[in-house]
Structures are given as structure tokens and as C-alpha cells.
PDB file of N, CA and C in Angstrom:
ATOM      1  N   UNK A   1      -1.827 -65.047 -50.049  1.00  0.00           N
ATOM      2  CA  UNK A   1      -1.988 -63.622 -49.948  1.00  0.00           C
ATOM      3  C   UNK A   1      -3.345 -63.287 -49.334  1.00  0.00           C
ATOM      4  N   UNK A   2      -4.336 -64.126 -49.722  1.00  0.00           N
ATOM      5  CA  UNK A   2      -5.868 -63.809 -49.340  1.00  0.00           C
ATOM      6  C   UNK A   2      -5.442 -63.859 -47.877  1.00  0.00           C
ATOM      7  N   UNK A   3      -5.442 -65.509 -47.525  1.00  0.00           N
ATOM      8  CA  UNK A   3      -5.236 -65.775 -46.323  1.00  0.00           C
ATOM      9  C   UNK A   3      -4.890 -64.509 -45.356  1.00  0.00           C
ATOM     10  N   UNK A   4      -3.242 -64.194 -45.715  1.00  0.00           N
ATOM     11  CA  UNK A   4      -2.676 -62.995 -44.954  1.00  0.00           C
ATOM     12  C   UNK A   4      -3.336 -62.225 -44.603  1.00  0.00           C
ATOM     13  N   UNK A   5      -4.003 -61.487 -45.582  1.00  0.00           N
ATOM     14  CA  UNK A   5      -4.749 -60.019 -45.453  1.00  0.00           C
ATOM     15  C   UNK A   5      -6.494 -60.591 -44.576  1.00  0.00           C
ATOM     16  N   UNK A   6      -6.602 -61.547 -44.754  1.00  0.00           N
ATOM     17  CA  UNK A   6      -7.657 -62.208 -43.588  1.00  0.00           C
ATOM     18  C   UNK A   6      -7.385 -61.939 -42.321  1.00  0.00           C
ATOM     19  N   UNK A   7      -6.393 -62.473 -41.993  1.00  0.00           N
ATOM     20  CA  UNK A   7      -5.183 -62.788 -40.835  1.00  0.00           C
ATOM     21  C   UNK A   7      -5.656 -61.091 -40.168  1.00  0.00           C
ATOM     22  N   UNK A   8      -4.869 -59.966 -40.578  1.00  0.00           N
ATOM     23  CA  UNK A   8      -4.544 -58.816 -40.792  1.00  0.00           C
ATOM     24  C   UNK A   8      -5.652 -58.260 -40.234  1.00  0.00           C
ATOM     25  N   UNK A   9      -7.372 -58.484 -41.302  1.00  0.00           N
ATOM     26  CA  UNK A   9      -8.107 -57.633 -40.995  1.00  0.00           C
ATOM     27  C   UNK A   9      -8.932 -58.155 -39.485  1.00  0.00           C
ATOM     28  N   UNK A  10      -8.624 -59.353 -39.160  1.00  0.00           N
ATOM     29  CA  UNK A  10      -9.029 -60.549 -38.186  1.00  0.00           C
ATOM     30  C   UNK A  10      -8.625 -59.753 -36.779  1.00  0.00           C
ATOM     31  N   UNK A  11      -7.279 -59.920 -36.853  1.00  0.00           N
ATOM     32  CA  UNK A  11      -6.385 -58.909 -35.833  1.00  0.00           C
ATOM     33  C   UNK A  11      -6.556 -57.618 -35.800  1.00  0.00           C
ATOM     34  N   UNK A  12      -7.073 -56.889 -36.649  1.00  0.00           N
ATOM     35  CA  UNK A  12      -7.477 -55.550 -36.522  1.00  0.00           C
ATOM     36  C   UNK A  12      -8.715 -55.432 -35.989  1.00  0.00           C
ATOM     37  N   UNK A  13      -8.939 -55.816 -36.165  1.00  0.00           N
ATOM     38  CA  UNK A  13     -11.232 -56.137 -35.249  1.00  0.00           C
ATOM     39  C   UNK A  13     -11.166 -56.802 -33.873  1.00  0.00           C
ATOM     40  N   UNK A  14      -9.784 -57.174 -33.535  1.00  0.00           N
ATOM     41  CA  UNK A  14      -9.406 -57.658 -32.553  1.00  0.00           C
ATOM     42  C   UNK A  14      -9.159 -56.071 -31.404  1.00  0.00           C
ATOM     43  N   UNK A  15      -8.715 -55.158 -32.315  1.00  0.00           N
ATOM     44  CA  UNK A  15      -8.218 -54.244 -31.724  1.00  0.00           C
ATOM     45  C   UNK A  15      -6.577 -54.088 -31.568  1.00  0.00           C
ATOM     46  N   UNK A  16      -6.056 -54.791 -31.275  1.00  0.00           N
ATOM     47  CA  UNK A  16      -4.696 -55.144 -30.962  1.00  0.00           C
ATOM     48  C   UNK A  16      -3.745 -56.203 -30.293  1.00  0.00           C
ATOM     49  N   UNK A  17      -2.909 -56.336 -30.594  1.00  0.00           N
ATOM     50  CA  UNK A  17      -1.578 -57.382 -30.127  1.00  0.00           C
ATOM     51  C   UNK A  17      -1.124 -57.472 -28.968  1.00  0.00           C
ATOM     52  N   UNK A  18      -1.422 -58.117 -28.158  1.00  0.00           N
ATOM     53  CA  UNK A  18      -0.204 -58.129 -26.918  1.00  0.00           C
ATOM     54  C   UNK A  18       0.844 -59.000 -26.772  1.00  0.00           C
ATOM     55  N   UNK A  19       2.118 -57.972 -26.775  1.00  0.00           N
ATOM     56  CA  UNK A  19       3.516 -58.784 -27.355  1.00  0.00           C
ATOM     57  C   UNK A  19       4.307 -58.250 -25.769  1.00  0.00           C
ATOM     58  N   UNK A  20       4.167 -59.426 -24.950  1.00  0.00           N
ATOM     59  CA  UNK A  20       4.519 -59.405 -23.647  1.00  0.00           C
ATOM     60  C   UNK A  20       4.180 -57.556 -22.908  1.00  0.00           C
ATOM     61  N   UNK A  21       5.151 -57.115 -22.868  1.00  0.00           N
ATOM     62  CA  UNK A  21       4.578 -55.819 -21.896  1.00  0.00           C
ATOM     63  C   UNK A  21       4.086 -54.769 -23.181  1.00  0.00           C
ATOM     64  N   UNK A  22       4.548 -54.398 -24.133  1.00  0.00           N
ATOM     65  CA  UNK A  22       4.130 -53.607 -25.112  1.00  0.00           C
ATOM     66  C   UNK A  22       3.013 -53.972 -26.346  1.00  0.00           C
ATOM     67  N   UNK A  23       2.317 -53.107 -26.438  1.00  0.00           N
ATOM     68  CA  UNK A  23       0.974 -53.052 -26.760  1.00  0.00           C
ATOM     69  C   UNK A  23       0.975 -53.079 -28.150  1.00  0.00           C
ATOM     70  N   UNK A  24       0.892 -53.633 -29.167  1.00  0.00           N
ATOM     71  CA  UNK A  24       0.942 -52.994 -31.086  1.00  0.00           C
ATOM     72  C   UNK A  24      -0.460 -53.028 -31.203  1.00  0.00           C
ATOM     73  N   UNK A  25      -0.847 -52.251 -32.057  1.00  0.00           N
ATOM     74  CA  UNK A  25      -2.206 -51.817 -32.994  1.00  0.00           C
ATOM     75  C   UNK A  25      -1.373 -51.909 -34.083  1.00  0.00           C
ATOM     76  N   UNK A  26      -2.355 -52.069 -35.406  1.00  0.00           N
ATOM     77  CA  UNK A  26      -2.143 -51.417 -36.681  1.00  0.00           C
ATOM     78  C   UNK A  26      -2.913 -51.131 -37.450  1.00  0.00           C
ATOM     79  N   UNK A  27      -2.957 -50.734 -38.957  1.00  0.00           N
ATOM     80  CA  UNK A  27      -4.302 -50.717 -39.943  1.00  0.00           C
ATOM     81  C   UNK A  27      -4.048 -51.968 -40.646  1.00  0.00           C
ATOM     82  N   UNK A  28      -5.244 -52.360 -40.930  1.00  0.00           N
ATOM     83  CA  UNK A  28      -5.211 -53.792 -41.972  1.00  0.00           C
ATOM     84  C   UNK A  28      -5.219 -52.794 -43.338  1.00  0.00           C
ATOM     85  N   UNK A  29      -5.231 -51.654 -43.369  1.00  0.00           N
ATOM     86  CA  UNK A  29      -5.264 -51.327 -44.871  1.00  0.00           C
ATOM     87  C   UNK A  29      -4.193 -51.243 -45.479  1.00  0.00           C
ATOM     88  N   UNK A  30      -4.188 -51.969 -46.484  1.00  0.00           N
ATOM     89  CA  UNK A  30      -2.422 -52.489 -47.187  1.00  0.00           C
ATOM     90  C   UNK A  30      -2.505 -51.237 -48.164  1.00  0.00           C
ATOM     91  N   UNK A  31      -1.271 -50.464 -48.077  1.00  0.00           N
ATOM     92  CA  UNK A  31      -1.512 -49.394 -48.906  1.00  0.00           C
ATOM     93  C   UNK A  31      -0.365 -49.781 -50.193  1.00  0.00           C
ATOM     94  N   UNK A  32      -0.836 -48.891 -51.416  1.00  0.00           N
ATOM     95  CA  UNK A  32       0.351 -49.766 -52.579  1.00  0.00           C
ATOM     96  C   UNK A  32       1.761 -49.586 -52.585  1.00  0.00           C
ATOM     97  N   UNK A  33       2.073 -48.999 -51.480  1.00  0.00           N
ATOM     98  CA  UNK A  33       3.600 -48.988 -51.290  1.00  0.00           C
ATOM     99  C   UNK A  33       3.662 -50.395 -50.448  1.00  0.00           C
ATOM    100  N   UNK A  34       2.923 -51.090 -49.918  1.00  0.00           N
ATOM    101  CA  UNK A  34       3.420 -52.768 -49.596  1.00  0.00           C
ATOM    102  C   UNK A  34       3.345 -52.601 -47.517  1.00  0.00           C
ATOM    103  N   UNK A  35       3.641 -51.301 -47.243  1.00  0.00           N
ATOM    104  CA  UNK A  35       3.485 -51.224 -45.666  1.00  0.00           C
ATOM    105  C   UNK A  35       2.451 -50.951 -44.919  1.00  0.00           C
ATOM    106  N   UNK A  36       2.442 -51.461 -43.718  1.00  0.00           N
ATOM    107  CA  UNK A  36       1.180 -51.226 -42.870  1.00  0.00           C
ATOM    108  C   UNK A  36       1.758 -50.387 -41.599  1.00  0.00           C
ATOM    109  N   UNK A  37       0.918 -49.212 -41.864  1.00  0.00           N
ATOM    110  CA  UNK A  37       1.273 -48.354 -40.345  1.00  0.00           C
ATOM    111  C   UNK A  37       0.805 -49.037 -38.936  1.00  0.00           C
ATOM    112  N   UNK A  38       1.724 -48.831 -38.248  1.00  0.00           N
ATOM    113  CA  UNK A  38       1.430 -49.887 -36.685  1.00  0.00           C
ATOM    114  C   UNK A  38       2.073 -48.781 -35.397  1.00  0.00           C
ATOM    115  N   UNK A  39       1.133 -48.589 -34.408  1.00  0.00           N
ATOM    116  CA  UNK A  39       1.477 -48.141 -33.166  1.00  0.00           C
ATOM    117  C   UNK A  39       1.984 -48.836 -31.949  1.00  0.00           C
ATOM    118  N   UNK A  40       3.052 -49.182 -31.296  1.00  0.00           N
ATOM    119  CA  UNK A  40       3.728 -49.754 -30.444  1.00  0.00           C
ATOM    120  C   UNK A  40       4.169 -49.057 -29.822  1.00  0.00           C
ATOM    121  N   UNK A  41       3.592 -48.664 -28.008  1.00  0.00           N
ATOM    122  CA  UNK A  41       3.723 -48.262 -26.919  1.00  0.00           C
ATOM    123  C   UNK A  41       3.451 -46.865 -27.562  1.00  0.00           C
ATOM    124  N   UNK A  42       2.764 -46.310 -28.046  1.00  0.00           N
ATOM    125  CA  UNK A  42       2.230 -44.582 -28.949  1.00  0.00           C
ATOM    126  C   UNK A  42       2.508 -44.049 -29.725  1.00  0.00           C
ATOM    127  N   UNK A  43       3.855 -44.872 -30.360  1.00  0.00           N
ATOM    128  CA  UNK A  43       5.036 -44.706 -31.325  1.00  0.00           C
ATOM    129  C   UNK A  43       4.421 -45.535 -33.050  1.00  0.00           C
ATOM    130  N   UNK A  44       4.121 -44.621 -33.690  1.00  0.00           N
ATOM    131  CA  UNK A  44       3.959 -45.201 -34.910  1.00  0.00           C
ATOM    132  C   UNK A  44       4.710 -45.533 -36.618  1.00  0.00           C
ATOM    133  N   UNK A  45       4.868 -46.423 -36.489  1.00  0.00           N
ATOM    134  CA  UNK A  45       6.209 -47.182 -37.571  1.00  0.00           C
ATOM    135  C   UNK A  45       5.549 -47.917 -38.246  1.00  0.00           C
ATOM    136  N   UNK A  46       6.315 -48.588 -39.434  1.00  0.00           N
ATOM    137  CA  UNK A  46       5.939 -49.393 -40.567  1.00  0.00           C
ATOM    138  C   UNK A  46       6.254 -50.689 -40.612  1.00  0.00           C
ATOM    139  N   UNK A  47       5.726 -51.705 -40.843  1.00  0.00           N
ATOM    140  CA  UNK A  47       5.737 -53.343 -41.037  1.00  0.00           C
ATOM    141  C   UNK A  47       5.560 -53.384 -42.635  1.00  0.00           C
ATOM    142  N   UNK A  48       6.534 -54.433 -43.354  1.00  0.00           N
ATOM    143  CA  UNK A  48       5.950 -55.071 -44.355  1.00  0.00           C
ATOM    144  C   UNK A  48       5.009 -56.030 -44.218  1.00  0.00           C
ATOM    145  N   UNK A  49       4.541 -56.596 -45.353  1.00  0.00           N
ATOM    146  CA  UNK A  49       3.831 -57.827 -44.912  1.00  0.00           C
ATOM    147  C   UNK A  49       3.940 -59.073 -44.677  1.00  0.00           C
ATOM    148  N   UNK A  50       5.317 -59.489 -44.376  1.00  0.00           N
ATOM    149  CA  UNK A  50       5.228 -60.279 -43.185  1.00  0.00           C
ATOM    150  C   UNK A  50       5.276 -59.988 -41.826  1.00  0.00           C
ATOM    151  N   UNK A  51       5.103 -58.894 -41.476  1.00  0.00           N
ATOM    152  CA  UNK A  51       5.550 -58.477 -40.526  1.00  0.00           C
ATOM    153  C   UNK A  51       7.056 -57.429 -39.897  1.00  0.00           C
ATOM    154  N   UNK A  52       7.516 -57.915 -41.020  1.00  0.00           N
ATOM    155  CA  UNK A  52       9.323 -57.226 -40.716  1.00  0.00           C
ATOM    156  C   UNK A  52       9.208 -55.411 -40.725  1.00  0.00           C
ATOM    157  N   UNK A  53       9.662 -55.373 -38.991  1.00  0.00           N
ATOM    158  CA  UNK A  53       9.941 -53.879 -39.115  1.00  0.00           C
ATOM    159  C   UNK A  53      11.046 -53.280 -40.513  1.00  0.00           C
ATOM    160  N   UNK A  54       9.895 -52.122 -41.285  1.00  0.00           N
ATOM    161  CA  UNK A  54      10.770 -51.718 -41.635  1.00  0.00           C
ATOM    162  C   UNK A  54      11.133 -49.966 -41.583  1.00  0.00           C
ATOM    163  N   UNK A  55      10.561 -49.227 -41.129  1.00  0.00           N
ATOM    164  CA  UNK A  55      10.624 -48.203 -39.760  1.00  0.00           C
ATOM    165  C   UNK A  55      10.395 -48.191 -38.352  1.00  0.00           C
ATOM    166  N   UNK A  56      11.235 -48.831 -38.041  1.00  0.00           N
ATOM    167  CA  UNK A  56      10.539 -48.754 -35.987  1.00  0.00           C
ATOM    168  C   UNK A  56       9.540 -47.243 -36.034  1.00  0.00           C
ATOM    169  N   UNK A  57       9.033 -48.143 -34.898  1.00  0.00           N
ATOM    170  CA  UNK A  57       7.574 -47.082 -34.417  1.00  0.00           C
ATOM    171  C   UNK A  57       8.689 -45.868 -33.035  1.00  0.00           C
ATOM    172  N   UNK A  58       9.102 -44.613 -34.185  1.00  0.00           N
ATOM    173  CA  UNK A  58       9.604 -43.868 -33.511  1.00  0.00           C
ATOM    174  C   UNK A  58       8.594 -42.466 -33.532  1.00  0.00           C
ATOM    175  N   UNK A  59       7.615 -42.275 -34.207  1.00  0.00           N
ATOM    176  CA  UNK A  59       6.685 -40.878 -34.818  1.00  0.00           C
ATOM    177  C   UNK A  59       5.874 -40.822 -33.813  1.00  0.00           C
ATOM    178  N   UNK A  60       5.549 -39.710 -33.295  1.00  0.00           N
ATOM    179  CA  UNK A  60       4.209 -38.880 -32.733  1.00  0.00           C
ATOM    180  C   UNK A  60       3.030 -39.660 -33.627  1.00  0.00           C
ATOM    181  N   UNK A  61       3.221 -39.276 -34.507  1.00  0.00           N
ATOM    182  CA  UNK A  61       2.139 -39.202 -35.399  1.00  0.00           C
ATOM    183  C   UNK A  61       2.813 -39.847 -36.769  1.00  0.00           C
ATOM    184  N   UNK A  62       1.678 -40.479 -37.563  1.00  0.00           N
ATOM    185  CA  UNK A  62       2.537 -40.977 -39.019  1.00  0.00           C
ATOM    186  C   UNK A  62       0.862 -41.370 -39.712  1.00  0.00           C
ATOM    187  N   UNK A  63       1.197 -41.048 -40.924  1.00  0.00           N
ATOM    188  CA  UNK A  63       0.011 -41.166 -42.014  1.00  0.00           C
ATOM    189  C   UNK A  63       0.490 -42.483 -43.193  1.00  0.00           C
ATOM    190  N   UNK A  64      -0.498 -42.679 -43.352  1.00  0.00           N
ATOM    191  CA  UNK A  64       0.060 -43.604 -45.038  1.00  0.00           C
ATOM    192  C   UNK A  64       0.843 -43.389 -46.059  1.00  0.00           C
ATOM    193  N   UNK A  65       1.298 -44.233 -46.748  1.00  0.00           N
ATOM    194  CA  UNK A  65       1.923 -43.397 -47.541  1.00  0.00           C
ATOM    195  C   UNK A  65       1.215 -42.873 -48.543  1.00  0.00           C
ATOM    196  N   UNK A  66       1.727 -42.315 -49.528  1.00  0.00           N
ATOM    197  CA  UNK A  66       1.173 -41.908 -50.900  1.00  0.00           C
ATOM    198  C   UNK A  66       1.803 -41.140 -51.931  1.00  0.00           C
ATOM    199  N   UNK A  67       1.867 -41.880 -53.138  1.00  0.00           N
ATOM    200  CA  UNK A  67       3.146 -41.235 -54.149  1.00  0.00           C
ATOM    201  C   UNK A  67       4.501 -41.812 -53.321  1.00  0.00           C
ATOM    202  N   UNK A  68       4.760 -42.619 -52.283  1.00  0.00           N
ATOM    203  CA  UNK A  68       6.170 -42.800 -52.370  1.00  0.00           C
ATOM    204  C   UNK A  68       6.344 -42.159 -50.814  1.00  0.00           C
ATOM    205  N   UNK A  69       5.484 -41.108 -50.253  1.00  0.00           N
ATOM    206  CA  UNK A  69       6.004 -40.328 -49.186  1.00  0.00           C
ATOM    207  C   UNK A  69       4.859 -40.534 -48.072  1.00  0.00           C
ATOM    208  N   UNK A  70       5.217 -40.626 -46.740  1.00  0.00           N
ATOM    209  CA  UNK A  70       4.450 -40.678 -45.535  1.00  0.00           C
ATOM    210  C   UNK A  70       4.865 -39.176 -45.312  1.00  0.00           C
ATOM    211  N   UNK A  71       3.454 -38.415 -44.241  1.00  0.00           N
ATOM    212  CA  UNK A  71       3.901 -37.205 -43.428  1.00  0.00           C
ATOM    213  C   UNK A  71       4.099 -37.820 -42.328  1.00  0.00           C
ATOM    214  N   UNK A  72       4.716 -37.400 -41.364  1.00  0.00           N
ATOM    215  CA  UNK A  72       5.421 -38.108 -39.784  1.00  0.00           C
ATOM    216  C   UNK A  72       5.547 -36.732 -39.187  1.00  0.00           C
ATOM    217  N   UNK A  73       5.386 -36.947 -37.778  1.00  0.00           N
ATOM    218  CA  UNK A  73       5.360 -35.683 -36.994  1.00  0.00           C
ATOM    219  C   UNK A  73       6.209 -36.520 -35.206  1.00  0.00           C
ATOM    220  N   UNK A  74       6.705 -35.653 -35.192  1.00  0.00           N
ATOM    221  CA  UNK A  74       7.790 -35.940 -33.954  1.00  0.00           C
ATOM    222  C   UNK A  74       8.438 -34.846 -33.212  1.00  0.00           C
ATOM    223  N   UNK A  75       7.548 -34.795 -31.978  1.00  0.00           N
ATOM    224  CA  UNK A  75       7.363 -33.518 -30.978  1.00  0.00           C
ATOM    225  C   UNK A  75       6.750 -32.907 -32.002  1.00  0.00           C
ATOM    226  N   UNK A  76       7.030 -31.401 -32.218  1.00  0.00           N
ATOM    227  CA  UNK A  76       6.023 -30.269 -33.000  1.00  0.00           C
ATOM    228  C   UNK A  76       6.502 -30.003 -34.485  1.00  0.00           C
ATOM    229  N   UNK A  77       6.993 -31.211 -34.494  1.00  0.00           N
ATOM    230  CA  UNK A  77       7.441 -30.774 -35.949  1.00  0.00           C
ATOM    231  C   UNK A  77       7.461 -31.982 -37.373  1.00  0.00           C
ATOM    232  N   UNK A  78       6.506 -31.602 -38.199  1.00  0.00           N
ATOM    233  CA  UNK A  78       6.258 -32.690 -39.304  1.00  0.00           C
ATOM    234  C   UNK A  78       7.361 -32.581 -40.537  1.00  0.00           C
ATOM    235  N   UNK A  79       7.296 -33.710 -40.947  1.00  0.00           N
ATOM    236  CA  UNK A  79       8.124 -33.700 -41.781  1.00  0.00           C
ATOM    237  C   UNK A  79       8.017 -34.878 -42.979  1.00  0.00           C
ATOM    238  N   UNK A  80       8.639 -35.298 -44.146  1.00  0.00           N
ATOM    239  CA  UNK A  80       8.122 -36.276 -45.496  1.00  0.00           C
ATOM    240  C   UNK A  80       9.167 -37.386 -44.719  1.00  0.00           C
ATOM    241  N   UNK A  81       8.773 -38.505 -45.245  1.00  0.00           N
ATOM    242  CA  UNK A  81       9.605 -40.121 -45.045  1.00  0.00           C
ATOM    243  C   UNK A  81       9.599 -40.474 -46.405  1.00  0.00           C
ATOM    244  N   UNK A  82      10.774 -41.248 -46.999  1.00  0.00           N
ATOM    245  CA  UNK A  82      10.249 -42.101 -47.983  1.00  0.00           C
ATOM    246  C   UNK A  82      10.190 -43.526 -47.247  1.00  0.00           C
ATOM    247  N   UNK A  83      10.259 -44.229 -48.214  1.00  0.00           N
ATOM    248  CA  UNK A  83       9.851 -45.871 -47.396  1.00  0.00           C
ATOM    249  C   UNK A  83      11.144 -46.512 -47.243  1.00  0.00           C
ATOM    250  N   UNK A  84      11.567 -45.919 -46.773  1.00  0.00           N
ATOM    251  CA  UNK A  84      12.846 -46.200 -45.880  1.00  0.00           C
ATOM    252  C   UNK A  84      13.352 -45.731 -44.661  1.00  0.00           C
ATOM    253  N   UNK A  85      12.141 -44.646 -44.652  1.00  0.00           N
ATOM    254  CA  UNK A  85      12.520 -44.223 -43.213  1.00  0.00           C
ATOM    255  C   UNK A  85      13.203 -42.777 -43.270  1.00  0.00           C
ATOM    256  N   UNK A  86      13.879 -42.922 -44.357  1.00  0.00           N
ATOM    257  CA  UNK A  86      14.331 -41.539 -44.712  1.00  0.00           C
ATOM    258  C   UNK A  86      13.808 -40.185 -45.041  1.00  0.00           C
ATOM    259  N   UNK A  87      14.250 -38.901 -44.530  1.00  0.00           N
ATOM    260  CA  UNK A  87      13.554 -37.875 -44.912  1.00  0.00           C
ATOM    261  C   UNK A  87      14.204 -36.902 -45.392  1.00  0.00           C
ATOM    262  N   UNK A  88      12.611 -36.971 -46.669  1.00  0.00           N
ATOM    263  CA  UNK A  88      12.720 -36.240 -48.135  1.00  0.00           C
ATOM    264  C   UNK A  88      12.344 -34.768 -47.965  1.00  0.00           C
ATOM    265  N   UNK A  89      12.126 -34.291 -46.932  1.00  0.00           N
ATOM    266  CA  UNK A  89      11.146 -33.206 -46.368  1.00  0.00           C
ATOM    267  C   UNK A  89      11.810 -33.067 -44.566  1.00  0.00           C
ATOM    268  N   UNK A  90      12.632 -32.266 -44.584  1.00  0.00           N
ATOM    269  CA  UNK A  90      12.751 -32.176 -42.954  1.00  0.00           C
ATOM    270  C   UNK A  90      11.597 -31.670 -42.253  1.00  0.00           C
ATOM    271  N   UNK A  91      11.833 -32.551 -40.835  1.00  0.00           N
ATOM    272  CA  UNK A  91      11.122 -31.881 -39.801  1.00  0.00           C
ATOM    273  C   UNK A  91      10.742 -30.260 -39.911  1.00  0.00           C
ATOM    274  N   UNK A  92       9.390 -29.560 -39.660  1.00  0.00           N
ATOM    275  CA  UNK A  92       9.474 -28.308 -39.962  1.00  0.00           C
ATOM    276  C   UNK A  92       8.280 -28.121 -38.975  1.00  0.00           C
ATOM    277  N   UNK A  93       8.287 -26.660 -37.953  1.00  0.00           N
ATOM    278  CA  UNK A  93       7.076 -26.393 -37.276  1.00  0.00           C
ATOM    279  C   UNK A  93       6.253 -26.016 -37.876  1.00  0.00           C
TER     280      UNK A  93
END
């Protein structure tokens, strides 16, 4: 686990990933819902920690979670996720 989160903050000071033509960033900050927010080609989505998408990077915009819920914004309109991707809170201008 140490190791990992080494790994993580290693690659984050790196700046970012290059995974053939598309670009990933992410935060090394492991938040206690278990996911790490990550930007791929401007699009920001969720990784567990191994890595496994578990929201593709589809959001404008996306925050951490907290209590269970991310805010996500896509075109002009934000809206709640739970950690599934699902939303608890529709899109709203």
C-alpha cells in the first residue's frame, strides 16, 4: 500500500502520463471514498487504486468526493455523482 501511494505521488510530480496519443494527469490525493480524480484528453473521471476506470473521464469539470458525492459539471451545467458514476443530483444551470 505504502509502495502504491509512493508510486502515485512519484507520478504526480512527474506531472503526467503519456499513454500513446492521450495525455492522463491525476491527484495523488487518495480521498476516503478509495478514488483518484484523473484528467484524460480535458475530460475528468475516476480510477480506483489500481488503476481500474471506474467513471471514464467524461466531466468538464469534477471535484473529490465527499460524504459519498462528487460535484461534476458538463457543458453549463453541474450536477451530484455517487461513486458509481451515477447521479444523485441532476445536471442543473
Amino acid at each position: 500500500m505504502k509502495k502504491l501511494i509512493f508510486i502515485l505521488i512519484c507520478l504526480a510530480v512527474l506531472g503526467s502520463l503519456s499513454c500513446g496519443e492521450k495525455e492522463v494527469s491525476f491527484q495523488a490525493k487518495e480521498e476516503s471514498s478509495g478514488l483518484f480524480l484523473i484528467v484524460q484528453s480535458g475530460k475528468y473521471g475516476y480510477i480506483d487504486r489500481s488503476g481500474k476506470y471506474l467513471i471514464n473521464p467524461q466531466f468538464d469539470i469534477a471535484e473529490d468526493f465527499h460524504e459519498g458525492l462528487a460535484q461534476v459539471e458538463s457543458g453549463n451545467k453541474r450536477g451530484y455523482i455517487d461513486k458509481t458514476g451515477k447521479y444523485v443530483w441532476n445536471p442543473q444551470d
